[in-house]
Protein backbone atom coordinates (compact mmCIF):
# COMPACT_ATOMS: atom_id res chain seq x y z
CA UNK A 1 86.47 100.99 94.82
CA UNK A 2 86.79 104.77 95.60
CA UNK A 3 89.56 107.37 95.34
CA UNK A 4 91.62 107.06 98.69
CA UNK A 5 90.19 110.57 100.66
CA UNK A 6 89.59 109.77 103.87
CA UNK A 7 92.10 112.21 105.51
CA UNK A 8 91.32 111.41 109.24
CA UNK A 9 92.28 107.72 108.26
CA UNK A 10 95.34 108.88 106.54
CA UNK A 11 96.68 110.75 109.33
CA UNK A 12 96.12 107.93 112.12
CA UNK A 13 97.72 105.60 109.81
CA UNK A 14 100.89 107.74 108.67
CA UNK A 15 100.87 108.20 112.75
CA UNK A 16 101.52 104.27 113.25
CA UNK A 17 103.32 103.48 109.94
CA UNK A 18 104.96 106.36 109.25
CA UNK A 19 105.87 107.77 105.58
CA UNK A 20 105.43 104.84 102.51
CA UNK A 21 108.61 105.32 100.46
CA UNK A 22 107.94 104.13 96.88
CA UNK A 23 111.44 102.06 95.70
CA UNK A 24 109.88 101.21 92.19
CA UNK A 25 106.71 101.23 90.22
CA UNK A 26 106.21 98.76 87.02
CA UNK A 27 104.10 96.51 85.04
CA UNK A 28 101.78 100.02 84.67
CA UNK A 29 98.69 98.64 82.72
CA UNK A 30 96.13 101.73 81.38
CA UNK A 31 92.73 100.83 80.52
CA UNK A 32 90.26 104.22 79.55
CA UNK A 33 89.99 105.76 83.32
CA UNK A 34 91.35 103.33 85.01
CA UNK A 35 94.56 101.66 85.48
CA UNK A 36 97.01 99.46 87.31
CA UNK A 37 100.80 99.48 88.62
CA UNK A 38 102.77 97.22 90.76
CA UNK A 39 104.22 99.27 93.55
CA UNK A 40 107.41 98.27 95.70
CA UNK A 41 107.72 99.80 98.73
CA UNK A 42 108.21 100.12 102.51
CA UNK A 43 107.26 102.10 105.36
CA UNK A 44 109.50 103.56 107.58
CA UNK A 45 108.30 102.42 111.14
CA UNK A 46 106.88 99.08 110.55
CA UNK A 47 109.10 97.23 107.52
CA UNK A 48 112.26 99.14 106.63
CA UNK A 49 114.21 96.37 106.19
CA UNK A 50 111.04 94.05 104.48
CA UNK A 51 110.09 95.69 101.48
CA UNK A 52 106.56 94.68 100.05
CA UNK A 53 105.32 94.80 96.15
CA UNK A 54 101.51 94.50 95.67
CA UNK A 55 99.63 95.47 92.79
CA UNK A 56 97.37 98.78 93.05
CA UNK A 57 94.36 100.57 90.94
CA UNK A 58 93.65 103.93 90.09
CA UNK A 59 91.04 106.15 88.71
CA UNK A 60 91.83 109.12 86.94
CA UNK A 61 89.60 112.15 87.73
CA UNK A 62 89.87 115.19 86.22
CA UNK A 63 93.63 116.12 85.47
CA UNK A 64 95.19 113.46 87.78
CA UNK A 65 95.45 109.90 88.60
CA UNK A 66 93.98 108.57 91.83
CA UNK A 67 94.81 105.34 94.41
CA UNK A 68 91.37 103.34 94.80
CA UNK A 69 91.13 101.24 97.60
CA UNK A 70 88.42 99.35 99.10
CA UNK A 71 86.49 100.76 102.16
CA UNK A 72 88.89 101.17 105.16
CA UNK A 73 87.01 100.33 108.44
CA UNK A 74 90.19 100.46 110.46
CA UNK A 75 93.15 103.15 110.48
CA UNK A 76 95.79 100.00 109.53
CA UNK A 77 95.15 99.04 106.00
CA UNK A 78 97.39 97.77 103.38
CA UNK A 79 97.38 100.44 101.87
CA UNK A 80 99.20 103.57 104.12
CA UNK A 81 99.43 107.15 102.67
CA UNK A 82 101.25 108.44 100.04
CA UNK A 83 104.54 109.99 100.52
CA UNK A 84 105.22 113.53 100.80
């Protein structure tokens, strides 16, 4: 896994799913460098009214903490942009 920085992918996938709206974030498990957090969210044009919860990683790098994702081949992942 890498830090999420692919912004081309990003933008094509905020385009289609619009903005991920984080509704709570727990079960936060820190380990050195890395660490985990189960996320509940939705995003606004595909599953408003579905909310998910899956379980993500992070890195931390240099002062902040980083999603990690696997390689994204397509611009639809499961894992849409942050919020802004």
């Amino acid at each position: 896994m890498t830090p999420l920085d692919d912004s081309e992918k990003l933008r094509a996938t905020l385009e289609l799913t619009g903005k991920r709206v984080v509704t709570d974030v727990s079960s936060v498990e820190i380990d050195g460098d890395h660490a985990t957090a189960e996320v509940s969210f939705y995003d606004e044009k595909l599953n408003k009214d579905k909310p998910s919860k899956e379980t993500f990683n992070f890195m931390h790098e240099g002062d902040s903490w980083k999603l990690c994702v696997a390689t994204v081949n397509s611009p639809i992942t499961s894992i849409p942009p942050f919020p802004q």
